[in-house]
PDB file of N, CA and C in Angstrom:
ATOM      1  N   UNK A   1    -196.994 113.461  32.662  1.00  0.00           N
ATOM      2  CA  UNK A   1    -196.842 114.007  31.344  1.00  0.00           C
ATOM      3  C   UNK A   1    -195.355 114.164  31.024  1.00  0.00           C
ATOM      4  N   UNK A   2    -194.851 113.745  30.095  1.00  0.00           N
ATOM      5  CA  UNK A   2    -193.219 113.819  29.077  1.00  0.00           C
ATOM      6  C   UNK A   2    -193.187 115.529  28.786  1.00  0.00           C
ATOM      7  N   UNK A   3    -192.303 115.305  29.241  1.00  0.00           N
ATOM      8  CA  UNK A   3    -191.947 116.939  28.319  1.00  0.00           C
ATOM      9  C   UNK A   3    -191.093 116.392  27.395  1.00  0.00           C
ATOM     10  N   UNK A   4    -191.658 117.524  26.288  1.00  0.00           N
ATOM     11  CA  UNK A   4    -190.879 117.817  24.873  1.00  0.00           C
ATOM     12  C   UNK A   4    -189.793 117.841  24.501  1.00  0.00           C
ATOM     13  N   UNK A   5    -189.476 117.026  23.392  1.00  0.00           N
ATOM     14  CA  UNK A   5    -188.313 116.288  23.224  1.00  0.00           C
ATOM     15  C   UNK A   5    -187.778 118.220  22.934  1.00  0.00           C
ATOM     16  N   UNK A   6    -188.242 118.527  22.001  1.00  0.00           N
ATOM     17  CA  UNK A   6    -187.347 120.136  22.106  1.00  0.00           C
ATOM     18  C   UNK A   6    -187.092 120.951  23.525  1.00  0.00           C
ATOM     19  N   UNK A   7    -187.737 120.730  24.678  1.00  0.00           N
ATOM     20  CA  UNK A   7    -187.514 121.630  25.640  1.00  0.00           C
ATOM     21  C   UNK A   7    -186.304 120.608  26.249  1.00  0.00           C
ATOM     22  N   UNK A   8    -186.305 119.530  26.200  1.00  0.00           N
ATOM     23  CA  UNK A   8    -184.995 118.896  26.320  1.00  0.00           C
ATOM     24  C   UNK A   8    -183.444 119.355  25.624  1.00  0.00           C
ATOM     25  N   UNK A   9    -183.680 119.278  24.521  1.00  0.00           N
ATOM     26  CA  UNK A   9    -182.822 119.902  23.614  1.00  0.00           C
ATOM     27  C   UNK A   9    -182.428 121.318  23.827  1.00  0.00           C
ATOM     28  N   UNK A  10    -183.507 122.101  24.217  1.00  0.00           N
ATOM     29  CA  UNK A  10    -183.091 122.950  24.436  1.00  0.00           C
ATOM     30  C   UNK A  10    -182.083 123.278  25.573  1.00  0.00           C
ATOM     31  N   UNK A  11    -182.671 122.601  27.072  1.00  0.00           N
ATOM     32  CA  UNK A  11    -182.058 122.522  28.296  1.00  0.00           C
ATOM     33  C   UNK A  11    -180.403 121.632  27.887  1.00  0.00           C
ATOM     34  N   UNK A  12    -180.369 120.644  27.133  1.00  0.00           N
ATOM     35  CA  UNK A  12    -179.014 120.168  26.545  1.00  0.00           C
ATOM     36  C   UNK A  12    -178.079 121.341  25.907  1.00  0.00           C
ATOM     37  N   UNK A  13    -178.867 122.114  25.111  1.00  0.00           N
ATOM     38  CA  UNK A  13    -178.218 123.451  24.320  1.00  0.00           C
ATOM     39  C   UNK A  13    -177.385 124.500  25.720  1.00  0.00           C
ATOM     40  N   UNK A  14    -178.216 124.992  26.223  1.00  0.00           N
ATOM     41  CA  UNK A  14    -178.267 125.763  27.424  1.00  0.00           C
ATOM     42  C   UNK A  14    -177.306 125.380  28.367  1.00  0.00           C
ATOM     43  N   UNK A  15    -177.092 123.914  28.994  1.00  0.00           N
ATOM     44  CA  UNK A  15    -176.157 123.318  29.689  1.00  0.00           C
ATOM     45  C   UNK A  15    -174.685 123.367  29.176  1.00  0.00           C
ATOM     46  N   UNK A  16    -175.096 123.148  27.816  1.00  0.00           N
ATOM     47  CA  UNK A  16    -173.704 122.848  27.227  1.00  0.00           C
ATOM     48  C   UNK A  16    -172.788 124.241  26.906  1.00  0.00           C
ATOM     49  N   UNK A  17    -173.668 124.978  26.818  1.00  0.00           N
ATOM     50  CA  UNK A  17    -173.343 126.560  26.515  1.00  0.00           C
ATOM     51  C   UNK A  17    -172.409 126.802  27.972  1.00  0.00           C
ATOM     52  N   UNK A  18    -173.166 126.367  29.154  1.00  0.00           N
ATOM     53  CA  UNK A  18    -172.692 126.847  30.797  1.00  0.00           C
ATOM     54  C   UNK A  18    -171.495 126.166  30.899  1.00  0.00           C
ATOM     55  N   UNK A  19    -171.331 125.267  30.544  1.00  0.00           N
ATOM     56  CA  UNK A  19    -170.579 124.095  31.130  1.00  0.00           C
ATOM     57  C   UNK A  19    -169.409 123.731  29.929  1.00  0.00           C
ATOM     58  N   UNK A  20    -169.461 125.006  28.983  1.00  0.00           N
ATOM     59  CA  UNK A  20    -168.623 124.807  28.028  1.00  0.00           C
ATOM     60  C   UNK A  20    -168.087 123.230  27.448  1.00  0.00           C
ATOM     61  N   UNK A  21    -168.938 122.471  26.970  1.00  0.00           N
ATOM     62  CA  UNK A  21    -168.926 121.318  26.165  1.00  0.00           C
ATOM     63  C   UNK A  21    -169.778 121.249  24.993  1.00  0.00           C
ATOM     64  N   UNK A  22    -169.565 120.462  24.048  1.00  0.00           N
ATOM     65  CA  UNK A  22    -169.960 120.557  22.834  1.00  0.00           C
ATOM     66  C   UNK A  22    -170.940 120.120  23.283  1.00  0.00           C
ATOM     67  N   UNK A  23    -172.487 120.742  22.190  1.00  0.00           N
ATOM     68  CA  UNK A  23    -173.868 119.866  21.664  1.00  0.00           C
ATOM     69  C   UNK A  23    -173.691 119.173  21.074  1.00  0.00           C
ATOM     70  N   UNK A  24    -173.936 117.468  21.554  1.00  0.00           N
ATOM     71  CA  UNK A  24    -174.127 116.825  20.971  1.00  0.00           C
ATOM     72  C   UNK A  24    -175.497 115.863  20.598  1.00  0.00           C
ATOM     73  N   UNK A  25    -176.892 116.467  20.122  1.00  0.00           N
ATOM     74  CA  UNK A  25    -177.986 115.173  20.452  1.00  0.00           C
ATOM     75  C   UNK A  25    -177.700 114.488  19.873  1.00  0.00           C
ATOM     76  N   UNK A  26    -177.419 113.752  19.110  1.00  0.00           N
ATOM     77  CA  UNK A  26    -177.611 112.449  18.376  1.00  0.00           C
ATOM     78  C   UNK A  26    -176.720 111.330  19.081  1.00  0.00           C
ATOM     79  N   UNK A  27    -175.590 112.076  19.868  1.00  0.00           N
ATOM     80  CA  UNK A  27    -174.456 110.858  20.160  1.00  0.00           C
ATOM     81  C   UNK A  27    -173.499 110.717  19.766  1.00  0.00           C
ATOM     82  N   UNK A  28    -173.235 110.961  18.450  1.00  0.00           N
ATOM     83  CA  UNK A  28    -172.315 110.629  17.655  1.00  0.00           C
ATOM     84  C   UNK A  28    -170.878 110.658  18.501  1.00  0.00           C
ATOM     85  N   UNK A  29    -169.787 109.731  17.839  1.00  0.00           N
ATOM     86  CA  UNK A  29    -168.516 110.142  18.155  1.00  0.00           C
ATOM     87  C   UNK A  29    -167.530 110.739  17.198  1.00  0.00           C
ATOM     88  N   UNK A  30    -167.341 112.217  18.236  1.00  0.00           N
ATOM     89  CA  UNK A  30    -166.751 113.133  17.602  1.00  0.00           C
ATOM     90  C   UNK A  30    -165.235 113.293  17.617  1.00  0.00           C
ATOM     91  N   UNK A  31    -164.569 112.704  19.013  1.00  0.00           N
ATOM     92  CA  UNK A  31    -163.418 112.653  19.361  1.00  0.00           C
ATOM     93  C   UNK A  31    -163.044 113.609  20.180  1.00  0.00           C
ATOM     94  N   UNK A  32    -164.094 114.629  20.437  1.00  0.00           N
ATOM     95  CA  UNK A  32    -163.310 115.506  21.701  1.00  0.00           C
ATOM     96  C   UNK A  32    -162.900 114.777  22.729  1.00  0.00           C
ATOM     97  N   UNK A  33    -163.102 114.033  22.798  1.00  0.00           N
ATOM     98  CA  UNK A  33    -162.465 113.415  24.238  1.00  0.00           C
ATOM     99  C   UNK A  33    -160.843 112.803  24.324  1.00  0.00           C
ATOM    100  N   UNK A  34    -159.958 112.856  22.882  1.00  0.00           N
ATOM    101  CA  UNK A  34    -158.890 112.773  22.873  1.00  0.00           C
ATOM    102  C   UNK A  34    -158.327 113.960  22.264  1.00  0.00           C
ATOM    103  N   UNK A  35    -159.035 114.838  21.178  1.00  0.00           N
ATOM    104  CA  UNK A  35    -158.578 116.232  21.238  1.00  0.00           C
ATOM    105  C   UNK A  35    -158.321 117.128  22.219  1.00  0.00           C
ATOM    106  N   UNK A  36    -158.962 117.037  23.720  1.00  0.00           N
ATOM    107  CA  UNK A  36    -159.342 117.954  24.647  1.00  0.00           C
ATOM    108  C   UNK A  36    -157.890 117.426  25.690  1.00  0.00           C
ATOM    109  N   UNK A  37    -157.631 115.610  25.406  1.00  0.00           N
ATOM    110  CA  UNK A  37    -156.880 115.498  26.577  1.00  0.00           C
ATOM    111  C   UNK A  37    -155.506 116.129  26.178  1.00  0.00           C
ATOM    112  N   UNK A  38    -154.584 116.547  27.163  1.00  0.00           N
ATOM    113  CA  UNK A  38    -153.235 117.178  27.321  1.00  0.00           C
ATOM    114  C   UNK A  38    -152.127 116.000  26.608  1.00  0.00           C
ATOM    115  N   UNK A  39    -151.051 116.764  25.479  1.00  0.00           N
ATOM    116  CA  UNK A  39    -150.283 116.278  24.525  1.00  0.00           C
ATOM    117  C   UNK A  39    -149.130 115.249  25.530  1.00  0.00           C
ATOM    118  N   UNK A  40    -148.922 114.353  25.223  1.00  0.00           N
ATOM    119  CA  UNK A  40    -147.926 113.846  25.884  1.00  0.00           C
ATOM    120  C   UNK A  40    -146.628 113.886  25.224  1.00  0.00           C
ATOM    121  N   UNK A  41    -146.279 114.729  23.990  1.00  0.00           N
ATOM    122  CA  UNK A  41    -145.280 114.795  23.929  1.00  0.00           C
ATOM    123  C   UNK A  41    -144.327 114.989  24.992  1.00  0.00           C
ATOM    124  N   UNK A  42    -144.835 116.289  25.070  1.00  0.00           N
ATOM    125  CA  UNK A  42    -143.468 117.315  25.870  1.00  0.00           C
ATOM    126  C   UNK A  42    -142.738 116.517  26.891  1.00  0.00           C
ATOM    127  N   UNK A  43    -143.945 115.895  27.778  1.00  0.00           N
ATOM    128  CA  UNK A  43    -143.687 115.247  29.048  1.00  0.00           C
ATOM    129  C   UNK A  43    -142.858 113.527  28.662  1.00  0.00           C
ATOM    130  N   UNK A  44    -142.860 113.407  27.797  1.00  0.00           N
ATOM    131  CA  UNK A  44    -142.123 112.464  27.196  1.00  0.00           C
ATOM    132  C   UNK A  44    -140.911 112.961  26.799  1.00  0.00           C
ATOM    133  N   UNK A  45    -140.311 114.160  26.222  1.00  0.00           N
ATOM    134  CA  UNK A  45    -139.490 114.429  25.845  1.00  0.00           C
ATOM    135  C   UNK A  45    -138.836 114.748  27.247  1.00  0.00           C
ATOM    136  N   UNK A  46    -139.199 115.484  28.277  1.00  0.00           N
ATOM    137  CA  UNK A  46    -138.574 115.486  29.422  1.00  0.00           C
ATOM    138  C   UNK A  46    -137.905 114.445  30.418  1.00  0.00           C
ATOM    139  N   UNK A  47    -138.780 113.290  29.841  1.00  0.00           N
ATOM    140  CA  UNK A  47    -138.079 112.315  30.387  1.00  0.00           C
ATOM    141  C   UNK A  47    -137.518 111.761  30.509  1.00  0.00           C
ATOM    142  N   UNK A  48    -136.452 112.013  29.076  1.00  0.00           N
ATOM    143  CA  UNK A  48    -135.026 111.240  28.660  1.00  0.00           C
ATOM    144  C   UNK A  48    -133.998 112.623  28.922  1.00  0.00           C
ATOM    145  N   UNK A  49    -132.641 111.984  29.449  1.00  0.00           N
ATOM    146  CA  UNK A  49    -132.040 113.408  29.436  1.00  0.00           C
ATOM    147  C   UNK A  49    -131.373 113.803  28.572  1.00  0.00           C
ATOM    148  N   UNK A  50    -131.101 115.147  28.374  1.00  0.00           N
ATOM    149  CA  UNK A  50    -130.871 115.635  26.943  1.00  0.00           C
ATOM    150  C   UNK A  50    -129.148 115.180  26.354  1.00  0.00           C
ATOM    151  N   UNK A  51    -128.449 115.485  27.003  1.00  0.00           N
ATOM    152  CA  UNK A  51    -127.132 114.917  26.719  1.00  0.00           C
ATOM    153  C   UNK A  51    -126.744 113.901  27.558  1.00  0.00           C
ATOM    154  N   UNK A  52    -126.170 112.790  26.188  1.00  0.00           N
ATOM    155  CA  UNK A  52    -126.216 111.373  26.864  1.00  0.00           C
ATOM    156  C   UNK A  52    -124.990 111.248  26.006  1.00  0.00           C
ATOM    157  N   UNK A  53    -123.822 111.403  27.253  1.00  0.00           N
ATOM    158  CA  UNK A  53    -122.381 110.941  26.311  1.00  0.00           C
ATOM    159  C   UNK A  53    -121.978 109.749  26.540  1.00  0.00           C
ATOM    160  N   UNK A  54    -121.342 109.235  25.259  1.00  0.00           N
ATOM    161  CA  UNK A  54    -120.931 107.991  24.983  1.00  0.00           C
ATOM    162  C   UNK A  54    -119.163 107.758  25.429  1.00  0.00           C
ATOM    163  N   UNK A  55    -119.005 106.664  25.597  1.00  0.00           N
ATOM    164  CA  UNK A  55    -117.813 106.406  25.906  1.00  0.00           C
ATOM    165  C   UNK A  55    -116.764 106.780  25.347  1.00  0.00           C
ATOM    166  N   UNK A  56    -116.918 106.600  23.418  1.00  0.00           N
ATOM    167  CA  UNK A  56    -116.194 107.281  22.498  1.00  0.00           C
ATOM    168  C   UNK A  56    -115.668 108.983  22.790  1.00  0.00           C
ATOM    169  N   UNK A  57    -117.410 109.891  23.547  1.00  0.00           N
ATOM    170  CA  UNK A  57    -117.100 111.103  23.271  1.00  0.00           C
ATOM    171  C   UNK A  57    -116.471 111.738  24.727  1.00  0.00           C
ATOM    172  N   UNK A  58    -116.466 110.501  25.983  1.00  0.00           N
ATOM    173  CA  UNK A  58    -116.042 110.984  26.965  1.00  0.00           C
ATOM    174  C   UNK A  58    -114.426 110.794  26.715  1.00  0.00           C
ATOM    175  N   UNK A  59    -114.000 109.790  25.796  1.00  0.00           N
ATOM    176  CA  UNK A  59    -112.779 109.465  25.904  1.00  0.00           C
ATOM    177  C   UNK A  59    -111.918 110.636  25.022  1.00  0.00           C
ATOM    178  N   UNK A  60    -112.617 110.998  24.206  1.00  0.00           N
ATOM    179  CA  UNK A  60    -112.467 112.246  23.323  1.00  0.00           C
ATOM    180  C   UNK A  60    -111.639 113.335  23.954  1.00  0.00           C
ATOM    181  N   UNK A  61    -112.828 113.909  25.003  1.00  0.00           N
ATOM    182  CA  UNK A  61    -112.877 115.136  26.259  1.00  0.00           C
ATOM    183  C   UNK A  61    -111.687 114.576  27.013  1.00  0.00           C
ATOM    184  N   UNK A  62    -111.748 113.662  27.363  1.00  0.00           N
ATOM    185  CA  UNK A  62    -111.021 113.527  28.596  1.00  0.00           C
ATOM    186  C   UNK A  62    -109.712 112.425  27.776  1.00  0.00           C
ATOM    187  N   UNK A  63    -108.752 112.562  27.152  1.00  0.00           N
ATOM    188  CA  UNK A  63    -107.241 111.710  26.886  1.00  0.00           C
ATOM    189  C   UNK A  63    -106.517 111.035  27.639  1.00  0.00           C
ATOM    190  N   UNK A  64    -106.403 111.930  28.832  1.00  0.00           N
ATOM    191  CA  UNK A  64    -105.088 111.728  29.830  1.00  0.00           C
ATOM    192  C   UNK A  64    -105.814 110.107  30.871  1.00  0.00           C
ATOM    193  N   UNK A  65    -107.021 110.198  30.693  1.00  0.00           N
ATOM    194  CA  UNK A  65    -107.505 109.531  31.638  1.00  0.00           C
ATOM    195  C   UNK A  65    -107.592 107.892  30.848  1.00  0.00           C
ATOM    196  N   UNK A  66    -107.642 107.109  31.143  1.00  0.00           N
ATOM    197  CA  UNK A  66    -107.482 105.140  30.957  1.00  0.00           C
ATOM    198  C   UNK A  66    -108.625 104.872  30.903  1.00  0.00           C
ATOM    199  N   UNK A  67    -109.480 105.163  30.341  1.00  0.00           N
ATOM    200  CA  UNK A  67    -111.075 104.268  30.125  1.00  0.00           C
ATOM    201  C   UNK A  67    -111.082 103.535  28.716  1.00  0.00           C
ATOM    202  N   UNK A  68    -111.257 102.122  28.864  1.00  0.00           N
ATOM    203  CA  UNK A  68    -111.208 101.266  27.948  1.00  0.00           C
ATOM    204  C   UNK A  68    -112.759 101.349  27.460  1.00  0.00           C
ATOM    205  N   UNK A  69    -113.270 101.095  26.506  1.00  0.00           N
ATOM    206  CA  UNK A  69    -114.424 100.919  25.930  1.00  0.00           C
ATOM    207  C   UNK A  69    -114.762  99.464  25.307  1.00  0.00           C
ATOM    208  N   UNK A  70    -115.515  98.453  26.588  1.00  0.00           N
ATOM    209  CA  UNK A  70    -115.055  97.217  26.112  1.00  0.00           C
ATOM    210  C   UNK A  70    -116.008  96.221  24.995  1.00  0.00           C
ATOM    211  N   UNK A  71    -117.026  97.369  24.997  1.00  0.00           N
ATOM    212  CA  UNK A  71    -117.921  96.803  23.809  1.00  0.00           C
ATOM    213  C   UNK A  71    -116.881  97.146  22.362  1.00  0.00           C
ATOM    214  N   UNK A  72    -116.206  98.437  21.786  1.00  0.00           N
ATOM    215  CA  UNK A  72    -115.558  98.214  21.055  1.00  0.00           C
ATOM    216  C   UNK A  72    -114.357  97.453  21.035  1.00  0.00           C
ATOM    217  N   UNK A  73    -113.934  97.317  22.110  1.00  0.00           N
ATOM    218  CA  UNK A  73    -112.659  96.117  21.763  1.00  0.00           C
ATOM    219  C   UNK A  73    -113.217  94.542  21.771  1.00  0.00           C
ATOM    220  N   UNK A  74    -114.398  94.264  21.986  1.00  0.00           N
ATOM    221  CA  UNK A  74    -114.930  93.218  21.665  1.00  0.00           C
ATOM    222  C   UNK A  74    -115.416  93.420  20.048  1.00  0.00           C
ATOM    223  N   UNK A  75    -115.861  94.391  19.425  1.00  0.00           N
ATOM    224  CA  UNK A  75    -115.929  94.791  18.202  1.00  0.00           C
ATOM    225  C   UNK A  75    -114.662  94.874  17.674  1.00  0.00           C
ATOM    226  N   UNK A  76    -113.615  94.831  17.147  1.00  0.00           N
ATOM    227  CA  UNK A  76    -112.880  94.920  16.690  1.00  0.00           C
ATOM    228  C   UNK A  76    -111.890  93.632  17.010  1.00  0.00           C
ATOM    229  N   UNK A  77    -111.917  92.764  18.169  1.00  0.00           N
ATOM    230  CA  UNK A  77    -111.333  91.577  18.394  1.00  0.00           C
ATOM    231  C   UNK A  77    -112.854  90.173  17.154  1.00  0.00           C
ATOM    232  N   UNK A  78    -113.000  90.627  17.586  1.00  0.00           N
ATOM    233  CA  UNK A  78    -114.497  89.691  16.316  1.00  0.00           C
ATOM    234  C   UNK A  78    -114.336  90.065  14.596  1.00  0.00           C
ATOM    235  N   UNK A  79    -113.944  91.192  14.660  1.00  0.00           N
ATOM    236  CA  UNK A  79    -113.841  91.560  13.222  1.00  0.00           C
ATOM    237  C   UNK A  79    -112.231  90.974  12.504  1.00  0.00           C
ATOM    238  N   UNK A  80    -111.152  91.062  13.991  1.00  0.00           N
ATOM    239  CA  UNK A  80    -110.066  90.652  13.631  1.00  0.00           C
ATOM    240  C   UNK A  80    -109.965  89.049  13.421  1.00  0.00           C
ATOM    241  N   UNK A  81    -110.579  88.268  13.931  1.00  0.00           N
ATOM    242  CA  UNK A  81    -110.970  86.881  14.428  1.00  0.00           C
ATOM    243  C   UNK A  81    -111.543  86.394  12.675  1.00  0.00           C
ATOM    244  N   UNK A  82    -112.333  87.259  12.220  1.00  0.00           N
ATOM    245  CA  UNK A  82    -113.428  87.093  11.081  1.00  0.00           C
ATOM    246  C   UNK A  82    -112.387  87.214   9.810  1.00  0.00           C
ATOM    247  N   UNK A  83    -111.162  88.295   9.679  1.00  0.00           N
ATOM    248  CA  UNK A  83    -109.929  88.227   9.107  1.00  0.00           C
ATOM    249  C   UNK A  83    -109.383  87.271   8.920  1.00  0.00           C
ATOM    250  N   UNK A  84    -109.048  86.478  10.192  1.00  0.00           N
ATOM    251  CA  UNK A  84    -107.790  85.860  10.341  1.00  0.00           C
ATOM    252  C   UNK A  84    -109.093  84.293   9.668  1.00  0.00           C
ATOM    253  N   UNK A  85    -109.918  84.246   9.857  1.00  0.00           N
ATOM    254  CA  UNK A  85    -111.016  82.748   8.739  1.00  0.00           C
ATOM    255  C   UNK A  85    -111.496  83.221   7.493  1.00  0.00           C
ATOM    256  N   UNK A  86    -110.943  84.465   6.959  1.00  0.00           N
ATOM    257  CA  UNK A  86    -110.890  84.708   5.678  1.00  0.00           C
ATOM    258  C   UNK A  86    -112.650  84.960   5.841  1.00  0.00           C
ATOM    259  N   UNK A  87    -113.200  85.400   6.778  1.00  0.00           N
ATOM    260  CA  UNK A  87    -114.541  86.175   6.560  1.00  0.00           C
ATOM    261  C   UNK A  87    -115.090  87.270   6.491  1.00  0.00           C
ATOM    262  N   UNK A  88    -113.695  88.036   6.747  1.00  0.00           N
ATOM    263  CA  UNK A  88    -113.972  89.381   6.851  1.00  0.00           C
ATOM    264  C   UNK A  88    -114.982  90.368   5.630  1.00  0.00           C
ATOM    265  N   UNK A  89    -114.469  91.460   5.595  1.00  0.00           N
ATOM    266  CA  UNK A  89    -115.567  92.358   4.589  1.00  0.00           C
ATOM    267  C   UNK A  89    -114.006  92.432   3.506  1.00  0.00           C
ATOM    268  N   UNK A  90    -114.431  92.453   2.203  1.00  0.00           N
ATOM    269  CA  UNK A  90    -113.283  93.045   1.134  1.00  0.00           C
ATOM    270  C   UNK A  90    -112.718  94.107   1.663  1.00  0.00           C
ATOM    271  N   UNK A  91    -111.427  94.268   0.654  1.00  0.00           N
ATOM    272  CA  UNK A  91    -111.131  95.527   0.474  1.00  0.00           C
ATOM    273  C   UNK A  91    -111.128  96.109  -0.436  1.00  0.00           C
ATOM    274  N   UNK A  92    -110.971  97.486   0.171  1.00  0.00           N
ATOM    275  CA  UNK A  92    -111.518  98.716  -0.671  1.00  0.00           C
ATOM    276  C   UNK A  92    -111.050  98.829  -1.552  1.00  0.00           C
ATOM    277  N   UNK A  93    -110.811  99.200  -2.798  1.00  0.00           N
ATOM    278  CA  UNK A  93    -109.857  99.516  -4.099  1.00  0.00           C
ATOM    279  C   UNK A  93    -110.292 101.276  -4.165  1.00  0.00           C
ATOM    280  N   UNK A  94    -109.332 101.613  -4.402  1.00  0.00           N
ATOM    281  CA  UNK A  94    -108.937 103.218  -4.498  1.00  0.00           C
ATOM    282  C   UNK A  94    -109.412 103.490  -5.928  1.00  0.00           C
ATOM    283  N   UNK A  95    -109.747 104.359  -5.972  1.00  0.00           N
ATOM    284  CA  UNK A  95    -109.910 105.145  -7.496  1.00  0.00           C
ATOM    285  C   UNK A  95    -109.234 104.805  -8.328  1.00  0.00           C
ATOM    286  N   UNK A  96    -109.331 104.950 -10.079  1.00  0.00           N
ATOM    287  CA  UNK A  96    -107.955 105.198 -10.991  1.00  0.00           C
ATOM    288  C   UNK A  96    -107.184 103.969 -11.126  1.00  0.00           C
ATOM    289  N   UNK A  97    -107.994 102.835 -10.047  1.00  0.00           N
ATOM    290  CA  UNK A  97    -106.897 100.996 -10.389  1.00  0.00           C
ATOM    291  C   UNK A  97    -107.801 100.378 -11.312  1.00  0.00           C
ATOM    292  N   UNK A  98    -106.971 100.240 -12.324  1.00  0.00           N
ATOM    293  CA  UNK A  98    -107.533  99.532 -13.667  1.00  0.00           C
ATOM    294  C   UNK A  98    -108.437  97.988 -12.749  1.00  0.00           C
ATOM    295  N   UNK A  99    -109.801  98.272 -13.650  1.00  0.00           N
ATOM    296  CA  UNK A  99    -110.385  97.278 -13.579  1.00  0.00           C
ATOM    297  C   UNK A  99    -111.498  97.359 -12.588  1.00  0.00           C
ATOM    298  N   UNK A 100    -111.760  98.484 -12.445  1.00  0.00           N
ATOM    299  CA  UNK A 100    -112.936  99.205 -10.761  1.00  0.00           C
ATOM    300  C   UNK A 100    -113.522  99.789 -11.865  1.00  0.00           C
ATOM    301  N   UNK A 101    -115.011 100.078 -11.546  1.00  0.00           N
ATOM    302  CA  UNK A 101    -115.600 100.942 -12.101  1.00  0.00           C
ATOM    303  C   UNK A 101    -116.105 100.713 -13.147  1.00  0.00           C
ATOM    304  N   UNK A 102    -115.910  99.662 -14.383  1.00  0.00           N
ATOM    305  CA  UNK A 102    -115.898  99.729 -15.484  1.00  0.00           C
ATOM    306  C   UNK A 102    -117.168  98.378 -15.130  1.00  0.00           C
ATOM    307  N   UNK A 103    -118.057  98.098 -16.318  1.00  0.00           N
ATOM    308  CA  UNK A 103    -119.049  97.119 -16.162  1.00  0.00           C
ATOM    309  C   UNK A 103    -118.558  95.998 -17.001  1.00  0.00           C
ATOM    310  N   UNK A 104    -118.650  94.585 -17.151  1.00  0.00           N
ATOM    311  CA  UNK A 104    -118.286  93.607 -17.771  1.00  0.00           C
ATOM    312  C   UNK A 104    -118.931  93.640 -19.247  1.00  0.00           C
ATOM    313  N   UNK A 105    -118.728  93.572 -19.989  1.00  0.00           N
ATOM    314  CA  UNK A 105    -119.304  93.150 -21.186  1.00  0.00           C
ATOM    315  C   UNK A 105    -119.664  92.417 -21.502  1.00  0.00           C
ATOM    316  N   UNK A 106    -121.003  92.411 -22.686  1.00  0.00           N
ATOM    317  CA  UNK A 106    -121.598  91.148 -22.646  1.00  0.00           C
ATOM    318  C   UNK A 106    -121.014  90.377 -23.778  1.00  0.00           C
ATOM    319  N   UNK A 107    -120.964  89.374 -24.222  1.00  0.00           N
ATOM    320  CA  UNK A 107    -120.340  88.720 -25.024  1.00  0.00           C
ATOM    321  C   UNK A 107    -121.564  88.738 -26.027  1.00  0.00           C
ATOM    322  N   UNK A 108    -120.738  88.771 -27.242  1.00  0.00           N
ATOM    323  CA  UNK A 108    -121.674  88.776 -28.405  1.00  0.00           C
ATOM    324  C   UNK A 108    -122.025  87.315 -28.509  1.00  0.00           C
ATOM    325  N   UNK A 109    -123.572  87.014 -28.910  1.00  0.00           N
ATOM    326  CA  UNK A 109    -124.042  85.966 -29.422  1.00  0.00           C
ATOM    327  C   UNK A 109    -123.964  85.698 -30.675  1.00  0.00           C
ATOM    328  N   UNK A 110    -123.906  84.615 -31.273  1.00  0.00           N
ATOM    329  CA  UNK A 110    -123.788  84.605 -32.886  1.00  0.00           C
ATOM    330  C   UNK A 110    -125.138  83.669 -33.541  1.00  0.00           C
TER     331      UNK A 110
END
């Protein structure tokens, strides 16, 4: 003889109560199973270290000492290089020099 789909349900109710987990009969997916697991932020954030000085800011701190930084002098030998074939970036125009700032006009049609 089957026992009753309710005395089942019930014993599901009862278990779940002991065993502190949700009732679920039907099945459905609810997502406790990624709500319940532990955040991985934090443990991610621990894993990079918090101050990470750069060459710029060690050279800063420290003057007296000879540390070349050779990614920027490769930056700045490329930019000078890009100058000297007329590829460089413009220059800047200062405030107040006639002819900055102002928009072209359109020419009247007739």
């Amino acid at each position: 003889m089957a026992t009753a789909r309710s005395r089942i349900l019930d014993l599901m109710r009862v278990s779940c109560r002991l065993f502190n987990t949700t009732f679920n009969p039907t099945g459905e997916r609810t997502g406790n199973k990624i709500l319940r697991a532990r955040l991985k932020g934090p443990s991610l954030a621990q894993y990079y270290p918090k101050d990470y000085l750069t060459i710029k800011q060690f050279r800063r701190g420290f003057p007296e000492l000879a540390i070349s930084d050779e990614k920027e002098e490769y930056r700045v030998q490329q930019v000078e290089d890009k100058k000297l074939r007329g590829k460089g970036a413009p220059k800047k125009y200062k405030l107040g020099r006639p002819g900055t700032g102002t928009k072209k006009k359109k020419a009247k049609r007739k």
